[in-house]
Protein backbone atom coordinates (compact mmCIF):
# COMPACT_ATOMS: atom_id res chain seq x y z
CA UNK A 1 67.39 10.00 -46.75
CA UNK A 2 63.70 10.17 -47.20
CA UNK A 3 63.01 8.77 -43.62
CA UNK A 4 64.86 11.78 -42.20
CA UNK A 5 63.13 14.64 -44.43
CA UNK A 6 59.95 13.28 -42.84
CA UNK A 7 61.25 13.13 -39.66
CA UNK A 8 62.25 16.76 -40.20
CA UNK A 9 59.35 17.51 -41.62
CA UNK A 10 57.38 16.04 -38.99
CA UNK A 11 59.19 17.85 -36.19
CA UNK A 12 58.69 21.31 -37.93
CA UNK A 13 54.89 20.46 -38.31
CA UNK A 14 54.36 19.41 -34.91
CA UNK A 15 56.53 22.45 -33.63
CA UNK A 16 54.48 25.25 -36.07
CA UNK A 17 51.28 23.07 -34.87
CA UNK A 18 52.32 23.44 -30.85
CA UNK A 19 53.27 26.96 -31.77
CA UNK A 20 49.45 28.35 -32.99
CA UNK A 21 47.77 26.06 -30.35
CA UNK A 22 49.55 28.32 -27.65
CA UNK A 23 48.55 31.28 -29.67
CA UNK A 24 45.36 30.13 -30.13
CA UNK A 25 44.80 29.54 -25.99
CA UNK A 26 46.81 32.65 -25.16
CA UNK A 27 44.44 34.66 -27.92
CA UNK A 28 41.57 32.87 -26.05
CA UNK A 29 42.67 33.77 -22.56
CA UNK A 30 43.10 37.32 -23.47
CA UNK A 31 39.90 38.00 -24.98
CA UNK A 32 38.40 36.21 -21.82
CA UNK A 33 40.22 38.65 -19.34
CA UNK A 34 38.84 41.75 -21.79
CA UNK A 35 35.18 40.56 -21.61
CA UNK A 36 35.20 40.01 -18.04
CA UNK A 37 36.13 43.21 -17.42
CA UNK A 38 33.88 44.36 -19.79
CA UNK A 39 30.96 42.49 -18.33
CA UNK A 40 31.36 42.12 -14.82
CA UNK A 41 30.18 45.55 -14.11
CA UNK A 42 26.46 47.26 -12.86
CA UNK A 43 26.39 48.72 -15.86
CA UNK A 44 26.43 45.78 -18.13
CA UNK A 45 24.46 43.96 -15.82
CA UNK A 46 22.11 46.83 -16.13
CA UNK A 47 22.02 46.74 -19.90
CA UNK A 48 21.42 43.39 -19.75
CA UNK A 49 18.57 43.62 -17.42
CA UNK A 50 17.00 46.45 -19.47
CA UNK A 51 17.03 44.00 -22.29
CA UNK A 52 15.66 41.00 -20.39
CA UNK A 53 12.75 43.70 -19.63
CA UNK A 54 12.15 45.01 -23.40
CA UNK A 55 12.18 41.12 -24.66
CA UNK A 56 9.61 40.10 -21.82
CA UNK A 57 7.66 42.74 -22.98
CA UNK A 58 7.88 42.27 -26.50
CA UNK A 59 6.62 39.09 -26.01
CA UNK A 60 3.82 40.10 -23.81
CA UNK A 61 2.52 42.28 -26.66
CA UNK A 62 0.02 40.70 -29.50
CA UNK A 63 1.58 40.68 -33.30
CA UNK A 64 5.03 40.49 -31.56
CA UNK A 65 7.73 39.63 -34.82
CA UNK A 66 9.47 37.17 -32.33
CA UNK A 67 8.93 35.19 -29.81
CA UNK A 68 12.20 35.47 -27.52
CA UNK A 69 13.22 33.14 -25.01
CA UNK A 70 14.23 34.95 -22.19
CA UNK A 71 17.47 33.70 -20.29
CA UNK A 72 16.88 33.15 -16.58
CA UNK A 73 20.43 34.57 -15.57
CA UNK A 74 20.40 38.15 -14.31
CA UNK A 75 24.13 38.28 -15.93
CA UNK A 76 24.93 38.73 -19.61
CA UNK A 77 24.94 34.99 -21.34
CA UNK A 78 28.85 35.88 -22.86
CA UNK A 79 30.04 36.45 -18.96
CA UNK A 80 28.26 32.94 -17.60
CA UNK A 81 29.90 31.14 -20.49
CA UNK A 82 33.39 32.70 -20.76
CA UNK A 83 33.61 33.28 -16.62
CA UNK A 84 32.15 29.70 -15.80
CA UNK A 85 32.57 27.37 -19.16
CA UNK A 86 36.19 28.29 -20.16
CA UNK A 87 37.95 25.23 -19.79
CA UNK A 88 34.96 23.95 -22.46
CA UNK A 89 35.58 27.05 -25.06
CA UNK A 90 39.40 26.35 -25.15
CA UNK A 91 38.85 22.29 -25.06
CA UNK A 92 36.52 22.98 -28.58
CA UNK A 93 38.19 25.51 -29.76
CA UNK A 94 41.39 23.70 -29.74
CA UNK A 95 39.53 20.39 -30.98
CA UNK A 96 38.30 22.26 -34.38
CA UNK A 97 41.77 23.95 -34.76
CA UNK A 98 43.41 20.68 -34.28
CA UNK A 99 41.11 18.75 -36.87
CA UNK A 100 41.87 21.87 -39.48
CA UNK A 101 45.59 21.85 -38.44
CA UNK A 102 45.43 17.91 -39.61
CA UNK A 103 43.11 18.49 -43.09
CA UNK A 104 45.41 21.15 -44.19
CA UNK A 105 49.24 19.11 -43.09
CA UNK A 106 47.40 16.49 -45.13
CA UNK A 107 46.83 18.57 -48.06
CA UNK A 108 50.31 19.89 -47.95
CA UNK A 109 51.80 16.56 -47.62
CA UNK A 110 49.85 15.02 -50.67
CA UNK A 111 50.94 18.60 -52.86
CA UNK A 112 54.49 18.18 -51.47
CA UNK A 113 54.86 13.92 -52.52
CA UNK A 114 52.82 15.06 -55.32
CA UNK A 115 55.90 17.50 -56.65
CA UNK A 116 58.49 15.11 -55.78
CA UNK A 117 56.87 12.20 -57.92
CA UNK A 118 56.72 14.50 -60.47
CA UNK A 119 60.43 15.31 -60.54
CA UNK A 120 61.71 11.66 -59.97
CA UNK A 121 59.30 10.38 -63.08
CA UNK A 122 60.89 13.67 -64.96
CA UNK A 123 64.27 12.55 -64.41
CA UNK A 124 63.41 8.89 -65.29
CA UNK A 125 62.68 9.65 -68.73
């Protein structure tokens, strides 16, 4: 009996798991659509230009707070990495979520044996 509730049990974890890993890549792929229209546009290349020109100039001036390093891309840095570098957000992004997915079945699993070893020592005495 207590090889098929963690069968079960492993099932419904790896289903729930397989479950928020598409959400997590479909979440992903939508917000990478939206900012690519956002920022594939003159007018965000513009802004981003106008900022490339106030930093450079910023840094030309003496007592400057900062010292910015200016990106050599005439596109906004978000649009290079999420147009270019996707398949490397989603491949990290589903690498953390999988190592937090694991930390936190692990916790549940030791609270869950923890209750049952409870209740079998309570009904031994």
């Amino acid at each position: 009996m207590k090889a098929r509730r963690v069968t079960a049990a492993l099932w419904v974890a790896a289903v729930v798991y397989l479950l928020l890993a598409a959400l997590l890549l479909g979440g992903l792929w939508q917000a990478r659509g939206n900012t690519i229209r956002r920022l594939d546009s003159q007018a965000a290349r513009a802004a981003w230009l106008d900022w490339q020109s106030d930093a450079r100039r910023q840094n030309e001036q003496s007592g400057a707070p900062v010292q910015r390093r200016i990106a050599r891309t005439d596109e906004p840095p978000l649009l290079v990495l999420l147009r270019d570098h996707f398949p490397a957000v989603a491949a990290v992004s589903l690498i953390v979520f999988t190592a937090l997915y694991a930390f936190a079945a692990l916790i549940v699993r030791g609270m869950l044996q923890g209750c049952s070893r409870q209740r079998a020592e309570g009904r031994g005495q």
